[in-house]
PDB file of N, CA and C in Angstrom:
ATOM      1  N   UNK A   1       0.852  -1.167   0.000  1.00  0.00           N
ATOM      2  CA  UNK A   1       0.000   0.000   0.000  1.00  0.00           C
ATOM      3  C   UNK A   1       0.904   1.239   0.000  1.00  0.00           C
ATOM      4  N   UNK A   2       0.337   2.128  -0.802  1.00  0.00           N
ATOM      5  CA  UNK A   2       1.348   3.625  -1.080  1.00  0.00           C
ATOM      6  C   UNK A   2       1.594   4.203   0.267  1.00  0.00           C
ATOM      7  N   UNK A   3       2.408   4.544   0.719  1.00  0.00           N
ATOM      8  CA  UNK A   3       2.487   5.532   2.054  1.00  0.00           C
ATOM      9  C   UNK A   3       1.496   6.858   1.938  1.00  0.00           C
ATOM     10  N   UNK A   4       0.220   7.375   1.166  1.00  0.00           N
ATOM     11  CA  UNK A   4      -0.373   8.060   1.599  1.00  0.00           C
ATOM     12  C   UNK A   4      -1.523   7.326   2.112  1.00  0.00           C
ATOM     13  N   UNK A   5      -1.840   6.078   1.474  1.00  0.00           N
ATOM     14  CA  UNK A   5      -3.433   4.966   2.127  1.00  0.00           C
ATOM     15  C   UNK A   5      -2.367   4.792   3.393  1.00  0.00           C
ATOM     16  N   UNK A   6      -1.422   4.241   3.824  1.00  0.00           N
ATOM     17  CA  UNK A   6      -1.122   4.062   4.982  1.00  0.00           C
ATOM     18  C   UNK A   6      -1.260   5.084   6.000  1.00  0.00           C
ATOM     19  N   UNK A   7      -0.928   6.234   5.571  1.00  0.00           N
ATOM     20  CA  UNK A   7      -1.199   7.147   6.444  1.00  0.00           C
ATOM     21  C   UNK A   7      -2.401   7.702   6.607  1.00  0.00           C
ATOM     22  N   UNK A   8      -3.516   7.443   5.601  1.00  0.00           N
ATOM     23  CA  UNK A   8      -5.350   7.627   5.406  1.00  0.00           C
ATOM     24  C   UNK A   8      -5.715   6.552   6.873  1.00  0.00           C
ATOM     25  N   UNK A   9      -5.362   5.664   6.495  1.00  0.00           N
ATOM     26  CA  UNK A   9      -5.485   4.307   6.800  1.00  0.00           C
ATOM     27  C   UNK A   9      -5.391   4.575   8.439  1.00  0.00           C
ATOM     28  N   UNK A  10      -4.022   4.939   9.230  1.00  0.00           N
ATOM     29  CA  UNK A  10      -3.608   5.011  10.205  1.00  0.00           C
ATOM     30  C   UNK A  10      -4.866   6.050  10.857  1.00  0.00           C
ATOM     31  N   UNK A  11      -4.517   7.389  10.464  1.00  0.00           N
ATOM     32  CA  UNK A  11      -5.563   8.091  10.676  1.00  0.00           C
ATOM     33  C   UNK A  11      -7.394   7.523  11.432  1.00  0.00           C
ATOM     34  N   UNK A  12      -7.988   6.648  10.291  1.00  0.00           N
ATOM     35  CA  UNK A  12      -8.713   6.354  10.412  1.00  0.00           C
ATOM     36  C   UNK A  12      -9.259   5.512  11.509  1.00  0.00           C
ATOM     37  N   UNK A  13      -8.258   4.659  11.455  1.00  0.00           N
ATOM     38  CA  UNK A  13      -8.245   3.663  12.564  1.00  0.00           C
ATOM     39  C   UNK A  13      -8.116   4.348  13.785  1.00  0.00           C
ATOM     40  N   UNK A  14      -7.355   5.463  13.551  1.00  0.00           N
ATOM     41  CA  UNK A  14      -7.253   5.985  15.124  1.00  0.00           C
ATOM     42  C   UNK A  14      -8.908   6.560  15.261  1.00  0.00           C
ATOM     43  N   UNK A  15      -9.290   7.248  14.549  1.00  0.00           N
ATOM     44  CA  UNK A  15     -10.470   7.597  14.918  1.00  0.00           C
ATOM     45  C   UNK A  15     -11.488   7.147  15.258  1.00  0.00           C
ATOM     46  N   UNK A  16     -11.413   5.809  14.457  1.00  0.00           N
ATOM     47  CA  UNK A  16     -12.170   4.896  14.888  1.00  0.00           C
ATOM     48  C   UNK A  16     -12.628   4.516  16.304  1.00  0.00           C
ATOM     49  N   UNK A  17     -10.952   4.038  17.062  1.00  0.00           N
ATOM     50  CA  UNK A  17     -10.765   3.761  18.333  1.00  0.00           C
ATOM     51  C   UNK A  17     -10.759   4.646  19.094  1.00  0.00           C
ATOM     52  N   UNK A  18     -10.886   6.220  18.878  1.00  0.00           N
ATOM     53  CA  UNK A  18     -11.435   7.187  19.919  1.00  0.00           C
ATOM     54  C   UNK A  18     -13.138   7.618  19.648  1.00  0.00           C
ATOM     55  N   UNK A  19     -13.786   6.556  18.761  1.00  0.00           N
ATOM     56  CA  UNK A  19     -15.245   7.079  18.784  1.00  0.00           C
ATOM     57  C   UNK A  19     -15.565   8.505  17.914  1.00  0.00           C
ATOM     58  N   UNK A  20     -14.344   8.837  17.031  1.00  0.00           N
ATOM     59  CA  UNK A  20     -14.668  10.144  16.146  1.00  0.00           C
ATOM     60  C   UNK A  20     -14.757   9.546  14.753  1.00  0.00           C
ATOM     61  N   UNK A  21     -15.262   8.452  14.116  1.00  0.00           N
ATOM     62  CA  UNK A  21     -14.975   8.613  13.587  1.00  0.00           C
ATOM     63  C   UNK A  21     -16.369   8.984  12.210  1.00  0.00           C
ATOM     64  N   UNK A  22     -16.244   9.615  11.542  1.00  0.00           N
ATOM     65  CA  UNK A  22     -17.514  10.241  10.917  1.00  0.00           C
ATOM     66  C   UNK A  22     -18.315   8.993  10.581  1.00  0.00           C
ATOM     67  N   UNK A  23     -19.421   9.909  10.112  1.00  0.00           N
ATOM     68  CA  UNK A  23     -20.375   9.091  10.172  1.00  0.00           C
ATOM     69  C   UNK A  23     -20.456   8.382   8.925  1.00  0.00           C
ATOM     70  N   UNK A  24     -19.925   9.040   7.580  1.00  0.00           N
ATOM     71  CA  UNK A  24     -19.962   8.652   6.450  1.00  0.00           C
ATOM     72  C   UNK A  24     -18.487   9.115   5.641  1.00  0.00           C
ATOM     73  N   UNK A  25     -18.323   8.264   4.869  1.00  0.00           N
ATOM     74  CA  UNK A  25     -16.998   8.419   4.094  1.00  0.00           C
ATOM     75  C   UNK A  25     -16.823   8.597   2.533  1.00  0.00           C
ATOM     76  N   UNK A  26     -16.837   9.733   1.608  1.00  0.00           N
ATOM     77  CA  UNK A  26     -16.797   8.611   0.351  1.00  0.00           C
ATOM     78  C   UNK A  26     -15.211   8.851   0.014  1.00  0.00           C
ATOM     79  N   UNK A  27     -15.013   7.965  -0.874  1.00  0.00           N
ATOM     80  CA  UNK A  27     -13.832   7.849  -1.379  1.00  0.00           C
ATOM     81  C   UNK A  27     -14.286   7.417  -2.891  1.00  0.00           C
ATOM     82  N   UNK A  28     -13.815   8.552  -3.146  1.00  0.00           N
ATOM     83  CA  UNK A  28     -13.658   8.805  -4.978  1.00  0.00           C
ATOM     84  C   UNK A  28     -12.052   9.187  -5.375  1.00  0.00           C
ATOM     85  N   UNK A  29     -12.100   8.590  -6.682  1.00  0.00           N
ATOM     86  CA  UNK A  29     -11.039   9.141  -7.773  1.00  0.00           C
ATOM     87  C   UNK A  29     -10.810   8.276  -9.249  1.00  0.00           C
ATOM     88  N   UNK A  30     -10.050   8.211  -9.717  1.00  0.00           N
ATOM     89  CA  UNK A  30     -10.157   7.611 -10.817  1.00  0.00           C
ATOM     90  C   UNK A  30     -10.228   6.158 -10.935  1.00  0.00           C
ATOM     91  N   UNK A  31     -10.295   5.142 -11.582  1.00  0.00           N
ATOM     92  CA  UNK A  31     -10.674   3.607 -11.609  1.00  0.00           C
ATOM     93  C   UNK A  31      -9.213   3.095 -11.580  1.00  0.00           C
ATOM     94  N   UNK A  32      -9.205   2.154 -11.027  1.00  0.00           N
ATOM     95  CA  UNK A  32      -8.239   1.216 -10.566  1.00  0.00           C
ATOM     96  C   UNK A  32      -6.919   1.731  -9.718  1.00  0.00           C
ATOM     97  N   UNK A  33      -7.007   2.690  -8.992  1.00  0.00           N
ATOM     98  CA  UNK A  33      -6.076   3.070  -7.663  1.00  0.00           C
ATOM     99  C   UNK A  33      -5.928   2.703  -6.475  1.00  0.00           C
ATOM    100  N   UNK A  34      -6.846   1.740  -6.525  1.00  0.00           N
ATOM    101  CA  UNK A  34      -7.234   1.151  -4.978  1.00  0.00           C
ATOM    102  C   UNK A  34      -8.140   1.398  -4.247  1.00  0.00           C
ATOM    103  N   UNK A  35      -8.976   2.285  -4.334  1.00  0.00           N
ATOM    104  CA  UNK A  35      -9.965   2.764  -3.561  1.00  0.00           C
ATOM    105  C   UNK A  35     -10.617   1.182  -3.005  1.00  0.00           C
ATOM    106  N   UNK A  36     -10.971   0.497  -3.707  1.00  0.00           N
ATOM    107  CA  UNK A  36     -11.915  -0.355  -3.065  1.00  0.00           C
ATOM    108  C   UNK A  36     -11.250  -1.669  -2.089  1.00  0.00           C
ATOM    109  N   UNK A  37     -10.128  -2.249  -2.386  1.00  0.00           N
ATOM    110  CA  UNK A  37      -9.171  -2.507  -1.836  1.00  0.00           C
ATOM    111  C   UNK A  37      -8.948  -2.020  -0.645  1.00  0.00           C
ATOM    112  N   UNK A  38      -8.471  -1.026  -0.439  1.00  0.00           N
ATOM    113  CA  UNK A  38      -8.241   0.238   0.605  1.00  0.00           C
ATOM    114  C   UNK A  38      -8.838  -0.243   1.358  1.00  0.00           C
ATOM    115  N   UNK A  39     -10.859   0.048   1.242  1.00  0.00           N
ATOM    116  CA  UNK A  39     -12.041   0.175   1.727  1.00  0.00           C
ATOM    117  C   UNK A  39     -12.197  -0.931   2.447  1.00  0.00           C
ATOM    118  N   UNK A  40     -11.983  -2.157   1.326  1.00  0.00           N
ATOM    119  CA  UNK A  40     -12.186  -3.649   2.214  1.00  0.00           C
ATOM    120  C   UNK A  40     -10.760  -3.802   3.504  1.00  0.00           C
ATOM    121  N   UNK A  41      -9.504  -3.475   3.538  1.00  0.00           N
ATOM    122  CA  UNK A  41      -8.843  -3.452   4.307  1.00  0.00           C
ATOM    123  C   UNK A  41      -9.108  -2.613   5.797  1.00  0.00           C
ATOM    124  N   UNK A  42      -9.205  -1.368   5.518  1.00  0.00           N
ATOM    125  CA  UNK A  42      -9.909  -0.536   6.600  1.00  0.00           C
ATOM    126  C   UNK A  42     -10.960  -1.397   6.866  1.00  0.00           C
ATOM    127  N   UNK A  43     -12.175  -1.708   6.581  1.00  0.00           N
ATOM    128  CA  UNK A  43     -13.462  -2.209   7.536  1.00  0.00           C
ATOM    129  C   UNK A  43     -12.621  -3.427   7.962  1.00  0.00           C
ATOM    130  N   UNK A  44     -12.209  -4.185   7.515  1.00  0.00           N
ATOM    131  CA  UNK A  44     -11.480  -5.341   8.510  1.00  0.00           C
ATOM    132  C   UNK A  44     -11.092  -4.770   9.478  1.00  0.00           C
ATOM    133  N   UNK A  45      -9.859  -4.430   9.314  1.00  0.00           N
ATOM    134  CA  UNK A  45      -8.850  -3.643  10.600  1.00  0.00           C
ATOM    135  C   UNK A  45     -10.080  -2.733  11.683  1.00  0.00           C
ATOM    136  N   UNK A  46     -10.908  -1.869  11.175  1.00  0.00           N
ATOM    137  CA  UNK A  46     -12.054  -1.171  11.903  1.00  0.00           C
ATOM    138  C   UNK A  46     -13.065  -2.334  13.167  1.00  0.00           C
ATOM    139  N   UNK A  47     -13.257  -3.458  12.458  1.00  0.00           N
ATOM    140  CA  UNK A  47     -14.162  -4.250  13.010  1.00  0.00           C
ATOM    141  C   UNK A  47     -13.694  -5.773  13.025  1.00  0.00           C
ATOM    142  N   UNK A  48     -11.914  -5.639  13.221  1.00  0.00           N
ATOM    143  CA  UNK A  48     -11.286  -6.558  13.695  1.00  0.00           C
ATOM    144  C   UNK A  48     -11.572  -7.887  13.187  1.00  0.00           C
ATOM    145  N   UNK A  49     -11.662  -8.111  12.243  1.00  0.00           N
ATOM    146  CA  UNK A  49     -11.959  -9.492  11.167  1.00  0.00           C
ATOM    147  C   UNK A  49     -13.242 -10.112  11.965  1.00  0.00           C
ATOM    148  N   UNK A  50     -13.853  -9.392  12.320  1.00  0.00           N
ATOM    149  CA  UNK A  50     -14.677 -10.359  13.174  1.00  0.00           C
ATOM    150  C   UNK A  50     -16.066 -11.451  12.331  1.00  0.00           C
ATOM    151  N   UNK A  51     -15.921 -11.002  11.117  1.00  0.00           N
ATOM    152  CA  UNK A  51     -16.772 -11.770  10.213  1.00  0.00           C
ATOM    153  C   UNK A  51     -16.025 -11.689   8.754  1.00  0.00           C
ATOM    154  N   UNK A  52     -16.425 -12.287   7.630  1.00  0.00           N
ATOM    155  CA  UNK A  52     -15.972 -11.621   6.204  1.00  0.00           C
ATOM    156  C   UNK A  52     -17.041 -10.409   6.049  1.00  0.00           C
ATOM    157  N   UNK A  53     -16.320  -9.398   5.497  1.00  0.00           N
ATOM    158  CA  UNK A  53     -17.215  -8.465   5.323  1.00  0.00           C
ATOM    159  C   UNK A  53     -18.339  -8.558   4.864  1.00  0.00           C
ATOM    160  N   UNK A  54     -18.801  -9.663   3.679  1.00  0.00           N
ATOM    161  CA  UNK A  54     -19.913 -10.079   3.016  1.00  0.00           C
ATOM    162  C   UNK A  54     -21.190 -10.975   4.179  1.00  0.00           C
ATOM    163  N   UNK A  55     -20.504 -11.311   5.290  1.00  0.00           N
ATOM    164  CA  UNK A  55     -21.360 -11.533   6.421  1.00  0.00           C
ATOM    165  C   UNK A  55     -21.345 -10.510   7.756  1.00  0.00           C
ATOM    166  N   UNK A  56     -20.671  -9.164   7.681  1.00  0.00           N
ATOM    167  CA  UNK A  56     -20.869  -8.765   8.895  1.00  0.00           C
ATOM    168  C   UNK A  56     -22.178  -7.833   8.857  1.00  0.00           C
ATOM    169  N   UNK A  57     -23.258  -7.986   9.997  1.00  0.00           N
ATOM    170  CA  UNK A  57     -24.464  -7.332   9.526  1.00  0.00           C
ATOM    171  C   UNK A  57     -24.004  -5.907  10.450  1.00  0.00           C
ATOM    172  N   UNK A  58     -22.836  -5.343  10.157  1.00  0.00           N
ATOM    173  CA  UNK A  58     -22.389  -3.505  10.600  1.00  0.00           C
ATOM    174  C   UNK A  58     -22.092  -3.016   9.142  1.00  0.00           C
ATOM    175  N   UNK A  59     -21.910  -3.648   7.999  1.00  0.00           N
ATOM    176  CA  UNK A  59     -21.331  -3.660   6.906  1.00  0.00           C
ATOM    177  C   UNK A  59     -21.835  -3.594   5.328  1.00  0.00           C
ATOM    178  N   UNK A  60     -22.296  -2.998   4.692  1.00  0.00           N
ATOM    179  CA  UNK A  60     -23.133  -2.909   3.675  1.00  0.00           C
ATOM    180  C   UNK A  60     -22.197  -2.453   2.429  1.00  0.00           C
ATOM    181  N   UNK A  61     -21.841  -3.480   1.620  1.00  0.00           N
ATOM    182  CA  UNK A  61     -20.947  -3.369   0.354  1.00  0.00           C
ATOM    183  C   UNK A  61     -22.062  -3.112  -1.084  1.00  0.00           C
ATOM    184  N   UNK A  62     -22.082  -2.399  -1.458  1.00  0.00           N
ATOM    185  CA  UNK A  62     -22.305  -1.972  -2.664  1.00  0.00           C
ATOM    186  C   UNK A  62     -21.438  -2.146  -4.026  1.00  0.00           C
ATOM    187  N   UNK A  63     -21.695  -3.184  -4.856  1.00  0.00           N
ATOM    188  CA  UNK A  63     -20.927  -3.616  -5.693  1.00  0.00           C
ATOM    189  C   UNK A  63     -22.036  -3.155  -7.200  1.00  0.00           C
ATOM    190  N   UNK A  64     -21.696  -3.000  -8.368  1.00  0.00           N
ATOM    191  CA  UNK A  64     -22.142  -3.113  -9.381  1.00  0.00           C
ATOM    192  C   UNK A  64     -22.785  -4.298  -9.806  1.00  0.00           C
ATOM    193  N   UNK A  65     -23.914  -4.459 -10.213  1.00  0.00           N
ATOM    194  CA  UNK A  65     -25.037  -5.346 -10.674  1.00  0.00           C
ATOM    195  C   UNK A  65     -23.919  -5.873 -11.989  1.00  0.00           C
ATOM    196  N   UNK A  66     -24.125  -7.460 -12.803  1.00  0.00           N
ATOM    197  CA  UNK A  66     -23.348  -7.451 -13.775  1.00  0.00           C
ATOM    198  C   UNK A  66     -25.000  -7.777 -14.890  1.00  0.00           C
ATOM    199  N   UNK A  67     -24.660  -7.460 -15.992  1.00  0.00           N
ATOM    200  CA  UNK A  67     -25.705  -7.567 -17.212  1.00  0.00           C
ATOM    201  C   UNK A  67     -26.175  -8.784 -17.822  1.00  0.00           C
ATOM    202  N   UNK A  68     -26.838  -9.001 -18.557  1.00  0.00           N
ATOM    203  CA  UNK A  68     -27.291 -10.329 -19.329  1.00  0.00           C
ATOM    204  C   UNK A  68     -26.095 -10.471 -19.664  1.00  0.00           C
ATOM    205  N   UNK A  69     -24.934  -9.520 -20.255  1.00  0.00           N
ATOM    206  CA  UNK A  69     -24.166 -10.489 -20.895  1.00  0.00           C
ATOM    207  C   UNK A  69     -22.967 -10.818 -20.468  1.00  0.00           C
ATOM    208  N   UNK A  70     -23.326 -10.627 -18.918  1.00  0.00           N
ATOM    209  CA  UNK A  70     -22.037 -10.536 -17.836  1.00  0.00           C
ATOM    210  C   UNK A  70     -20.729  -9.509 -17.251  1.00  0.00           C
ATOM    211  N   UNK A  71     -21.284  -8.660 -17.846  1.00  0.00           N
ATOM    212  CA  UNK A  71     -20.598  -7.246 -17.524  1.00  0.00           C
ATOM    213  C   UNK A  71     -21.279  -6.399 -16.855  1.00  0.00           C
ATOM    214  N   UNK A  72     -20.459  -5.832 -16.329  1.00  0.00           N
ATOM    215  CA  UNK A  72     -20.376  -5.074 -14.978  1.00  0.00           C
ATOM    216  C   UNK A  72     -21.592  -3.484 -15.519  1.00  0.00           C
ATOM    217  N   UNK A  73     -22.558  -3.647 -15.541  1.00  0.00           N
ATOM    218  CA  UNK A  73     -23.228  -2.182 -15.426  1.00  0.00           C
ATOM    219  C   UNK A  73     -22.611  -1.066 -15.019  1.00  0.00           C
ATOM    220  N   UNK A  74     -23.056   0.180 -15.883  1.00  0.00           N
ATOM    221  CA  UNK A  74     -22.108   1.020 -15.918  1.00  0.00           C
ATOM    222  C   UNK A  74     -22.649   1.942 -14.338  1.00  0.00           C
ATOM    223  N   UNK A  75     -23.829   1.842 -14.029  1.00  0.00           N
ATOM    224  CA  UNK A  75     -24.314   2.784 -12.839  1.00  0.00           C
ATOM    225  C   UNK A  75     -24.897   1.963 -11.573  1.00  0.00           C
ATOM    226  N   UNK A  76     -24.669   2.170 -10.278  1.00  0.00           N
ATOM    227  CA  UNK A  76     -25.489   1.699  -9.111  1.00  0.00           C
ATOM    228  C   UNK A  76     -26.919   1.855  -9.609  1.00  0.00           C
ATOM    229  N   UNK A  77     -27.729   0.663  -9.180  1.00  0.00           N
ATOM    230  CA  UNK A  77     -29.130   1.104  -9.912  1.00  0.00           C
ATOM    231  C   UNK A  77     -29.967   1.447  -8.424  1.00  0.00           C
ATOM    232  N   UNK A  78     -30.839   1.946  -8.833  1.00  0.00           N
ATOM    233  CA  UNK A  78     -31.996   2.450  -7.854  1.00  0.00           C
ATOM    234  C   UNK A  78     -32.087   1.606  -6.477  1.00  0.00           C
ATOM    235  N   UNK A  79     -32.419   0.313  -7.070  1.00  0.00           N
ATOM    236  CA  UNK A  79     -32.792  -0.810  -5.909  1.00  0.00           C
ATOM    237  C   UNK A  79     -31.754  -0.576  -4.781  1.00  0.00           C
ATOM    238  N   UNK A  80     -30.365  -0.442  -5.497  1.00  0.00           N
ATOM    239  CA  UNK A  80     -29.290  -0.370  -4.234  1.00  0.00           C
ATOM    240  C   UNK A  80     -29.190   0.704  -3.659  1.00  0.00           C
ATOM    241  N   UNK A  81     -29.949   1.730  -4.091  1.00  0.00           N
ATOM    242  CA  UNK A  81     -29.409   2.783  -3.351  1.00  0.00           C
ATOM    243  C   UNK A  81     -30.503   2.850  -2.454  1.00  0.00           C
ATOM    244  N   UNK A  82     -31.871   1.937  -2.793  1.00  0.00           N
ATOM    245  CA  UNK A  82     -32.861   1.981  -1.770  1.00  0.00           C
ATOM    246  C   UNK A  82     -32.042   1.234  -0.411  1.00  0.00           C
ATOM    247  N   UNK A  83     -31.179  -0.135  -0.942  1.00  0.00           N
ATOM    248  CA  UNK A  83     -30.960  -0.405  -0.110  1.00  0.00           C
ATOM    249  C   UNK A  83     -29.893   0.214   0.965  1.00  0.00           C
ATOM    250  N   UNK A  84     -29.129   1.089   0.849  1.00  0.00           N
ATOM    251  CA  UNK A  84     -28.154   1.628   1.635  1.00  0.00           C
ATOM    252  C   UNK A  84     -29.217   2.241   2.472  1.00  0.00           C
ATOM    253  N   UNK A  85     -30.526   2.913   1.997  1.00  0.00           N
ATOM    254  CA  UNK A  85     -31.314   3.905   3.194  1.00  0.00           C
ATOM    255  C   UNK A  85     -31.935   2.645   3.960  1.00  0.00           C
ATOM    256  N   UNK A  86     -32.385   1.725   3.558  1.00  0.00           N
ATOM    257  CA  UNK A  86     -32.849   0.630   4.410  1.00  0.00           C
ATOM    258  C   UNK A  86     -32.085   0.461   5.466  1.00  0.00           C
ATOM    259  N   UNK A  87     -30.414  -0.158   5.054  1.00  0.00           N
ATOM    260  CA  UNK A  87     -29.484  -0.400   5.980  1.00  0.00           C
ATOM    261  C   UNK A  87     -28.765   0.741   6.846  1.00  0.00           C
ATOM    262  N   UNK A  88     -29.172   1.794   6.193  1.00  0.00           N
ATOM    263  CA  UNK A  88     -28.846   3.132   7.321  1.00  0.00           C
ATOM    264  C   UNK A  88     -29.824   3.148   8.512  1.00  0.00           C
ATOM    265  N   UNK A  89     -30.977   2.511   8.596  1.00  0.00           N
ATOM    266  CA  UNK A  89     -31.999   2.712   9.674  1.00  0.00           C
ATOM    267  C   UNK A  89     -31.626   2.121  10.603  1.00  0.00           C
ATOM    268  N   UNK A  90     -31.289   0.448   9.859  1.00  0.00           N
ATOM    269  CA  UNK A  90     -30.571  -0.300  11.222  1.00  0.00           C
ATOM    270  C   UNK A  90     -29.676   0.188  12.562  1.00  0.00           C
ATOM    271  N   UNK A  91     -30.018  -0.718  13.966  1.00  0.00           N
ATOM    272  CA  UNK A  91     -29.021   0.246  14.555  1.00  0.00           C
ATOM    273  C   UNK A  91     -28.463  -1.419  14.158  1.00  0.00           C
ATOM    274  N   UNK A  92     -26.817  -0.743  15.041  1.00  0.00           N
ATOM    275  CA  UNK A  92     -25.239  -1.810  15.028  1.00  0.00           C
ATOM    276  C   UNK A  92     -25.787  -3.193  15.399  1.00  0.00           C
ATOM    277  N   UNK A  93     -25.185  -3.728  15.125  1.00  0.00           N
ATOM    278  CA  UNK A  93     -25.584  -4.871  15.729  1.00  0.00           C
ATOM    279  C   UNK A  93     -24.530  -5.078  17.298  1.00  0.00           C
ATOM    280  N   UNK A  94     -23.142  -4.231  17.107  1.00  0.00           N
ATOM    281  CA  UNK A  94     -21.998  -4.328  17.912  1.00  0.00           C
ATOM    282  C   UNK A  94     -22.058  -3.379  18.773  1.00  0.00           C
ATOM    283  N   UNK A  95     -22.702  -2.281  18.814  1.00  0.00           N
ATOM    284  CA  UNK A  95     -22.581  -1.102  19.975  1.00  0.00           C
ATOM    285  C   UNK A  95     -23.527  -0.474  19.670  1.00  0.00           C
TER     286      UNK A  95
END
């Protein structure tokens, strides 16, 4: 990892573990830099491997739908973005 995600990274975690840490994050920039990578590393380290991310119910991954002809859709579609407000209502399951 580049020494600036390490130092994003460090950051974060600290905030984490003093209870600051915001409420929402995005992380944008151009395609294939790591962002999502990054993302899956931080929520581990954040919530201590305590599940795979694809089973922890604190955790809501948003991935691209793929098409009839197996490719990756070019936009998040509606349904998912219903679902992030669904899963925003939830409280933690951990605190």
């Amino acid at each position: 990892m580049e020494e600036q995600y390490q130092k994003l990274e460090q950051n974060l975690v600290k905030d984490c573990l003093r209870n600051k840490l915001h409420h929402s994050i995005i992380f944008q920039g151009i395609k294939g830099i790591g962002k999502s990578k990054f993302v899956q590393n931080l929520a581990k380290k954040i919530t201590n491997n305590k599940a795979e991310l694809e089973n922890n119910p604190d955790i809501l991954l948003i991935k691209k739908e793929l098409n009839s002809k197996g490719e990756e859709k070019r936009d998040i579609t509606i349904d998912k973005v219903r679902e992030i407000n669904n899963f925003l209502n939830l409280s933690s399951s951990s605190s």
